[in-house]
Protein backbone atom coordinates (compact mmCIF):
# COMPACT_ATOMS: atom_id res chain seq x y z
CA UNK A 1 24.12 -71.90 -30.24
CA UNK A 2 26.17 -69.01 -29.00
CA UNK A 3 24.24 -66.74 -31.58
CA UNK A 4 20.78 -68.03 -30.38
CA UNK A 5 22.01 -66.97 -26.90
CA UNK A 6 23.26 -63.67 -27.93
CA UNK A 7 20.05 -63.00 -29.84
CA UNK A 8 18.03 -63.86 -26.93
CA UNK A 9 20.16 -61.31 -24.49
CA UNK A 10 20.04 -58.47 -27.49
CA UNK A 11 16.28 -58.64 -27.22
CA UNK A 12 15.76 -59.15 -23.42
CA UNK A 13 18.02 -55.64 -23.33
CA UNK A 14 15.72 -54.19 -25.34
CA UNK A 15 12.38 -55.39 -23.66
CA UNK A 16 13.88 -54.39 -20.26
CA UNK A 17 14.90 -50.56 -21.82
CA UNK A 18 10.89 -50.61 -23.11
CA UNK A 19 9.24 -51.23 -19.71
CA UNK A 20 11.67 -49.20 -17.97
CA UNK A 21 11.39 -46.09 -19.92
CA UNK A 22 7.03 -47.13 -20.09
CA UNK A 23 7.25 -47.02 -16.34
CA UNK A 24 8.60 -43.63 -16.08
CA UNK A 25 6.58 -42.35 -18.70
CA UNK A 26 3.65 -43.39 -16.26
CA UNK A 27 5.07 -41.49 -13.04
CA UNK A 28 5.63 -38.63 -15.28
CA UNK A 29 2.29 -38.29 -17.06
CA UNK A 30 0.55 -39.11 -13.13
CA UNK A 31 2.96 -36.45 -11.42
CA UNK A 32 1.23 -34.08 -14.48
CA UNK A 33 -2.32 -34.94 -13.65
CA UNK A 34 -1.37 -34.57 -9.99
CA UNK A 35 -0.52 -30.80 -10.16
CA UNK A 36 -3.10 -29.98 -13.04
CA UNK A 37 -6.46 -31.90 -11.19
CA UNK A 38 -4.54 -32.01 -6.98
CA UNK A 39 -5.29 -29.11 -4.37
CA UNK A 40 -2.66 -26.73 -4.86
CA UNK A 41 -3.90 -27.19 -8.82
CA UNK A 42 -1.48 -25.19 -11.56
CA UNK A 43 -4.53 -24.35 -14.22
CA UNK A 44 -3.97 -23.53 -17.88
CA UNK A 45 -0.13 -23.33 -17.29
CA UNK A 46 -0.12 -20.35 -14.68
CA UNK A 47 0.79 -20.52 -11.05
CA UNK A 48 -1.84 -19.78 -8.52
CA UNK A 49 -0.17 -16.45 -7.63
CA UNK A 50 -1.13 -12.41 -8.97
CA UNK A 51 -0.49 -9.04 -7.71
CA UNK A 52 -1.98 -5.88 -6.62
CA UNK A 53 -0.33 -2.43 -8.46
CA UNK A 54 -0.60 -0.30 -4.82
CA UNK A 55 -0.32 2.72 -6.53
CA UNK A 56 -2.94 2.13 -9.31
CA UNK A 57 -5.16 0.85 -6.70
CA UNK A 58 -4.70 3.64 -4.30
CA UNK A 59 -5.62 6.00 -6.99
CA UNK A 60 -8.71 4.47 -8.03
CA UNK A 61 -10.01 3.20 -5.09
CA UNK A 62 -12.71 5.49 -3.72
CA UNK A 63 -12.56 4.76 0.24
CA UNK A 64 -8.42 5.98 -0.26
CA UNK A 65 -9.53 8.72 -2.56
CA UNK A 66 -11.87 9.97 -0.13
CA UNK A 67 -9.56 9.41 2.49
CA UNK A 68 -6.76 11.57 0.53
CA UNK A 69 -9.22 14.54 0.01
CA UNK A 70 -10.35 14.60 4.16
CA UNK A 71 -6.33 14.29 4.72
CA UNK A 72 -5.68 17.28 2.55
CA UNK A 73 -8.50 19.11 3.56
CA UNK A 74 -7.50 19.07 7.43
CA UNK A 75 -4.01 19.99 6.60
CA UNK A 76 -5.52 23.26 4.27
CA UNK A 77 -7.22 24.13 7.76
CA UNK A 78 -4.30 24.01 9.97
CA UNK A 79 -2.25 26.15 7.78
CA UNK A 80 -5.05 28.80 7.28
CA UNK A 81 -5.20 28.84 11.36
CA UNK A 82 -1.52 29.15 11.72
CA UNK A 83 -1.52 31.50 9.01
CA UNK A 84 -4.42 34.08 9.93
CA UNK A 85 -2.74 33.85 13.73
CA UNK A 86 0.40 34.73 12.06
CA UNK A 87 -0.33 37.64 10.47
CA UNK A 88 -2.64 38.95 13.85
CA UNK A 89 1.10 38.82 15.06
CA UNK A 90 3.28 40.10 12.77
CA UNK A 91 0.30 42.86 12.75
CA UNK A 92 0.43 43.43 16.25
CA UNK A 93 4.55 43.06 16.17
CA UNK A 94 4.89 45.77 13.73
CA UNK A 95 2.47 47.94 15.75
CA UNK A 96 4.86 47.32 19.06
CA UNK A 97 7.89 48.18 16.45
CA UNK A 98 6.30 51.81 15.63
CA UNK A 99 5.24 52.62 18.97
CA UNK A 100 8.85 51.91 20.25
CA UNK A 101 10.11 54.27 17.74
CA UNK A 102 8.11 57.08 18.18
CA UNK A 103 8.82 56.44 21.96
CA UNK A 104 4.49 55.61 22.55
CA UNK A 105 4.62 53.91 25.50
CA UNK A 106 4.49 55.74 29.06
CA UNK A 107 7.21 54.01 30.59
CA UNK A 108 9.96 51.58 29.90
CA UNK A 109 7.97 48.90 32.30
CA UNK A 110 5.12 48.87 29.53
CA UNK A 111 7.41 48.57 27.02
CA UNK A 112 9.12 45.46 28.19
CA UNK A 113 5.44 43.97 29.08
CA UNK A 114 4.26 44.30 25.98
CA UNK A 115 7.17 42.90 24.32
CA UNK A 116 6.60 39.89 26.65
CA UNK A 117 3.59 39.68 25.68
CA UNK A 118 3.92 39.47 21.93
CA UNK A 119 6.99 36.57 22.69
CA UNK A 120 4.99 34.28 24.80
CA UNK A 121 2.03 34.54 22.14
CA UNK A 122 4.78 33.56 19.36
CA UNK A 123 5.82 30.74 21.19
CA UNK A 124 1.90 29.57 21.96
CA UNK A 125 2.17 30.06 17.60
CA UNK A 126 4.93 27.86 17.33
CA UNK A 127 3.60 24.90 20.17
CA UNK A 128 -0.15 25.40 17.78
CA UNK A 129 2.01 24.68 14.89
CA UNK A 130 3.56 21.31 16.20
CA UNK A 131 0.53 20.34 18.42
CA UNK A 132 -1.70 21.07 14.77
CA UNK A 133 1.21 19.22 12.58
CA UNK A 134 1.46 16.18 14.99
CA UNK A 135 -2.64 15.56 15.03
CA UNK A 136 -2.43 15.65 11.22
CA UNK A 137 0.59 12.68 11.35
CA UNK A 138 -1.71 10.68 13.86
CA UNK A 139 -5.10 11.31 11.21
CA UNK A 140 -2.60 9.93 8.39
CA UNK A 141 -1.61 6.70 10.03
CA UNK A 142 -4.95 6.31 11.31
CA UNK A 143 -6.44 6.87 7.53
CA UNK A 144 -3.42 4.51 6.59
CA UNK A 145 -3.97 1.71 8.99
CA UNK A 146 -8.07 1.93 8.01
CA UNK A 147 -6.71 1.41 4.02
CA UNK A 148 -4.42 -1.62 4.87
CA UNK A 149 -7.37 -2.74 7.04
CA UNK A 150 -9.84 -2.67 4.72
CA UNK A 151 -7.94 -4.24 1.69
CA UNK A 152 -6.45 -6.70 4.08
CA UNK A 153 -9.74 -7.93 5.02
CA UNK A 154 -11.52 -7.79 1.67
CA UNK A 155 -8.26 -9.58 0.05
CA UNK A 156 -9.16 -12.90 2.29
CA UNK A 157 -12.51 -12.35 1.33
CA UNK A 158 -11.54 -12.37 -2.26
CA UNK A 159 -9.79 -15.58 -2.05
CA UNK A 160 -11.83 -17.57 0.10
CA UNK A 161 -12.00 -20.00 -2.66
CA UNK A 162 -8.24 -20.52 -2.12
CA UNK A 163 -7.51 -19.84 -6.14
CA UNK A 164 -4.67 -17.80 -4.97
CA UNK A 165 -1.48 -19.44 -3.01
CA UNK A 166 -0.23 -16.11 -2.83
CA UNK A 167 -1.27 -12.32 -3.56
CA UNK A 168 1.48 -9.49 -3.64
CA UNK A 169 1.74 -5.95 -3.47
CA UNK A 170 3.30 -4.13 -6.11
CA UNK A 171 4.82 -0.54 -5.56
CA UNK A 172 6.11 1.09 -8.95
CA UNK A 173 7.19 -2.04 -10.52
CA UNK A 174 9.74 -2.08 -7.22
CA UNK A 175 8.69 -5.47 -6.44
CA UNK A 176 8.10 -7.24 -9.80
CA UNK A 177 10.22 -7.00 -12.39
CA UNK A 178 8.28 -8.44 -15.27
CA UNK A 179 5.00 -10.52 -14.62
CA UNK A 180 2.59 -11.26 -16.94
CA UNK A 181 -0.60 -9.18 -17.66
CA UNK A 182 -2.66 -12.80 -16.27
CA UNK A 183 -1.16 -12.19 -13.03
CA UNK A 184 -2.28 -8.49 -12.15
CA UNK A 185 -5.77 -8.73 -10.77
CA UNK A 186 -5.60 -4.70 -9.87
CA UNK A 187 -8.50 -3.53 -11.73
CA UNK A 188 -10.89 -6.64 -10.83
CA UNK A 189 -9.86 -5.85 -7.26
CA UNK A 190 -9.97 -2.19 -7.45
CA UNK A 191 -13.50 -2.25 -9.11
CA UNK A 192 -15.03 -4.59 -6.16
CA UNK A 193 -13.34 -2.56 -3.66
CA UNK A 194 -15.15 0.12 -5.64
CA UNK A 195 -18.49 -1.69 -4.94
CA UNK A 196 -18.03 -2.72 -1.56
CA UNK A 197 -17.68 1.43 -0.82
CA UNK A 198 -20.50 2.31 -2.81
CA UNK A 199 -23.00 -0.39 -0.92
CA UNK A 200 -21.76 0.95 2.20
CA UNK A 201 -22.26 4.38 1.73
């Protein structure tokens, strides 16, 4: 009798340990489906995340490349304007210098006027230089807040269908240190970037 009883207990232990682990095999296999088939779905094992290289992008994308070249162009003009007003100057200093020392001038008055003269138009040189190197810092944040613009709005364009949770920026690797290659969408982003410019153009 005691052995019947025994029996009985050894196998209702081991019918209880079945169903329990059966019912957490259940949760676990539904919690699976839930994050493969839900929402905020995690497809062929990869998160729903990826990154843009900044640096590839900026030097492939046309609108920043065209940007770049306008930039760089403006800046050559400045410093051929402060440069060919430079050298009227140091022309035109070097002039006073050799009339001073073969004692040209007809009075000591003209002297001093025309060394006046020549002083105020090197300071008018030096406020041109700031005046031309501050417009050029204002056309580079301007160009630089028309970039972000335009890849901030065509990135929420790109995800409208909400495939990405989140999309980073990647500087030199700074960010990121290792990522899979499935995760860098720079060159499909780059290229439509590409073809958004092109069609607007």
């Amino acid at each position: 009798m005691k052995n019947a009883s025994l029996i009985i207990n050894a196998i209702l232990a081991v019918a209880v340990i079945i169903l329990f682990w059966l019912v957490l095999s259940n949760k676990t296999n539904s919690n699976v489906k839930q994050l493969v088939t839900g929402k905020n779905a995690i497809t062929k094992g990869k998160l729903p995340i990826a990154y843009v290289n900044i640096d590839s992008l900026l030097l492939n994308y046309q609108f920043a490349k065209d940007a770049n070249e306008s930039l760089i162009k403006k800046q050559e003009d400045s410093r051929l304007t402060i440069n060919t007003r430079a050298r009227q100057l140091q022309t035109e200093m070097g002039e006073f210098q050799r009339k001073l020392e073969n004692n040209a001038f007809l009075s000591r008055e003209r002297a001093e006027q025309e060394q006046l003269r020549l002083q105020n138009k090197q300071k008018e040189l030096q406020e041109m230089d700031g005046k031309l190197s501050q417009q050029l810092m204002q056309v580079q944040q301007k160009m630089s807040e028309q970039l972000r613009d335009t890849i901030n709005v065509f990135m929420k364009e790109y995800n409208k269908d909400n495939k990405y949770e989140m999309i980073i920026s990647n500087t030199s690797s700074d960010n990121i240190l290792y990522a899979s290659k499935g995760y860098d969408i720079t060159e499909e982003v780059t290229n439509m970037l590409n073809k958004r410019c092109i069609t607007k153009k």
